[in-house]
Protein backbone atom coordinates (compact mmCIF):
# COMPACT_ATOMS: atom_id res chain seq x y z
CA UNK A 1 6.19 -6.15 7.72
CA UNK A 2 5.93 -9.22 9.79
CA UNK A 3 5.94 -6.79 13.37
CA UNK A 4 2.00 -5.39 13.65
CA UNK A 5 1.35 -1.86 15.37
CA UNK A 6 -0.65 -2.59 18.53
CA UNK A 7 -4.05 -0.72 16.94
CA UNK A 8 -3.89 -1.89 13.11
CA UNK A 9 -4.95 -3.43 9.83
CA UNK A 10 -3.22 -5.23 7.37
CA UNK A 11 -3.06 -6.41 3.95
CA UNK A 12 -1.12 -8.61 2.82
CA UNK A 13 0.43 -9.71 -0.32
CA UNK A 14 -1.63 -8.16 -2.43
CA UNK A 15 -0.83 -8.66 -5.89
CA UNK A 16 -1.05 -6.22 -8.45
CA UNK A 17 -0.24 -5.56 -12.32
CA UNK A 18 1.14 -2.32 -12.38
CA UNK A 19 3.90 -1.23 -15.31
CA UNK A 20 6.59 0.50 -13.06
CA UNK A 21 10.51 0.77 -14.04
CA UNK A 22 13.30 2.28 -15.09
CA UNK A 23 13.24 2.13 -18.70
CA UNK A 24 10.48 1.87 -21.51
CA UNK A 25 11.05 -1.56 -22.12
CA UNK A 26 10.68 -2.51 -18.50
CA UNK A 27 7.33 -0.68 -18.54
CA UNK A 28 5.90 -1.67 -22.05
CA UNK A 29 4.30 -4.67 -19.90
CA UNK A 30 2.26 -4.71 -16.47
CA UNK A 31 4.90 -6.97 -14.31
CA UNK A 32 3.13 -8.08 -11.08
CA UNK A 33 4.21 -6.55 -7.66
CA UNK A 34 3.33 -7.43 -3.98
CA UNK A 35 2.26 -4.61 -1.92
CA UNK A 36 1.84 -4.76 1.97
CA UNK A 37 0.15 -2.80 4.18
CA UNK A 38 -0.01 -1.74 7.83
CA UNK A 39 -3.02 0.89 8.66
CA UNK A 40 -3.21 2.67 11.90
CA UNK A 41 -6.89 4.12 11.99
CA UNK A 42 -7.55 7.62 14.05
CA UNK A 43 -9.34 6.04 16.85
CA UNK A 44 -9.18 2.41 18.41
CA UNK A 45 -10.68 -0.86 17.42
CA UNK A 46 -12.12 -1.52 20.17
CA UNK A 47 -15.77 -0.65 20.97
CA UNK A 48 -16.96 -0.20 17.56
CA UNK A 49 -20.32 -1.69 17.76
CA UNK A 50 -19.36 -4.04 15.00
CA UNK A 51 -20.47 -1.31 12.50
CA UNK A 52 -18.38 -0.83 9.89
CA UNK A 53 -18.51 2.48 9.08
CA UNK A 54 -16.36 2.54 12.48
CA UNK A 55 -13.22 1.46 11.47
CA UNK A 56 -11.46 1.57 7.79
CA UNK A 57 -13.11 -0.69 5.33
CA UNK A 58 -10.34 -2.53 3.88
CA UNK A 59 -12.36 -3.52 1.04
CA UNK A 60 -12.61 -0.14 0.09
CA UNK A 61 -8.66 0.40 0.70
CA UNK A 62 -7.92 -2.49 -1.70
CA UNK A 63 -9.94 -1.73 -4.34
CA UNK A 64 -8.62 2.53 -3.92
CA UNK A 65 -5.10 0.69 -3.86
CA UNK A 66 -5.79 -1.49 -7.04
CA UNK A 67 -6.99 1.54 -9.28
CA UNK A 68 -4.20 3.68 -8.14
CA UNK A 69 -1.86 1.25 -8.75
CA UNK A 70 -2.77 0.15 -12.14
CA UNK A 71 -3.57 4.36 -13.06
CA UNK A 72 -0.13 5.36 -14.48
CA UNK A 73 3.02 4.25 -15.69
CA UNK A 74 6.31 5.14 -12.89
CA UNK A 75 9.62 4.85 -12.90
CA UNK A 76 10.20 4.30 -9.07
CA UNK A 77 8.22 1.73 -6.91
CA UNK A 78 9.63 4.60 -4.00
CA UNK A 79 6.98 6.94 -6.06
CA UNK A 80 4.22 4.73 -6.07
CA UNK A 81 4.44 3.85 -2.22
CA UNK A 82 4.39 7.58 -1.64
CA UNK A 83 1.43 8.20 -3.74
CA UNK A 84 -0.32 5.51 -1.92
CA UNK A 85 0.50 6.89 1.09
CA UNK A 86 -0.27 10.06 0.69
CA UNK A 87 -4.15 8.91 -1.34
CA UNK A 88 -4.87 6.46 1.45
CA UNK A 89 -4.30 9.04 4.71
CA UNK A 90 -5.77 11.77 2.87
CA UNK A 91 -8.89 8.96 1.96
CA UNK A 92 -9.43 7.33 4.99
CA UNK A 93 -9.29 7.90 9.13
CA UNK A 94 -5.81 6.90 9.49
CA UNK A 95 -2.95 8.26 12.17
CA UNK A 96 -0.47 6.25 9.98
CA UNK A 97 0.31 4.14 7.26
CA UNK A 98 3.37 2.00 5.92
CA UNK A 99 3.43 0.90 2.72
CA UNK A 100 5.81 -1.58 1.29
CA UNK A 101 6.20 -2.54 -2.05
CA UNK A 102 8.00 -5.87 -3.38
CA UNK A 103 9.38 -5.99 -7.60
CA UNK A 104 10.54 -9.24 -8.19
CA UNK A 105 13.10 -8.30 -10.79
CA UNK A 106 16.77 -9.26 -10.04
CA UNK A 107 17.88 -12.57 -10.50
CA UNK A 108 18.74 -15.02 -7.76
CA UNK A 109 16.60 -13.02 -5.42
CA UNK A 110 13.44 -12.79 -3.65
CA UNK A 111 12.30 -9.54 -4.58
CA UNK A 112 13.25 -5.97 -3.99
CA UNK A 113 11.53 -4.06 -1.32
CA UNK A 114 10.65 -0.49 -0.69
CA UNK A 115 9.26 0.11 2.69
CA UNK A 116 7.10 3.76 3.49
CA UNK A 117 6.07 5.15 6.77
CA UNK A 118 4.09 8.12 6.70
CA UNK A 119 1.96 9.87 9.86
CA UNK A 120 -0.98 12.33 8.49
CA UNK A 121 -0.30 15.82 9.37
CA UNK A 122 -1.83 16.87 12.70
């Protein structure tokens, strides 16, 4: 997610304890992911009379993204970037959204990466 739409907000490596895997072992335990996000709000940021009830509060996004997060147990990290997709356009003014999630769970690697893009329904 290092390339930025012209007209967004992002956060960043934010790190959350969320039990999420294939089998019951794997999600006996919360087992920290990253998750990144890129939000394209419905109208520019420019010219909003530094009020913030004119753009997204990404406060409120992180904490909306923390208590979904941590909510239920998944299989798929693919199912919990669509669900955050999906809560955070229907939640907030947004045109777009991509979420990407990162499980660090194989060895001799980084971390495994889903990556979402989803545009609200006009």
């Amino acid at each position: 997610m290092d390339k930025i739409h012209e007209d967004s907000i992002a956060i960043s490596n934010l790190k959350v304890g969320v039990r999420v895997g294939i089998t019951a072992a794997e999600r006996s335990n919360p087992q920290e992911v990253a998750i990144n996000l890129e939000l394209v709000p419905g109208h520019s940021l420019s010219g909003l009379d530094d009020e913030i009830s004119n753009t997204v509060d990404y406060y409120s996004v992180y904490k909306r993204v923390i208590e979904e997060a941590e909510a239920s147990q998944r299989c798929l990290i693919e199912t919990m970037a669509e669900e955050l997709a999906d809560i955070l356009i229907g939640e907030f003014n947004l045109i777009q959204i991509s979420v990407e999630i990162r499980k660090f769970i194989l060895p001799e690697t980084d971390y495994v990466a889903v990556r979402l893009v989803k545009r609200a329904k006009e």
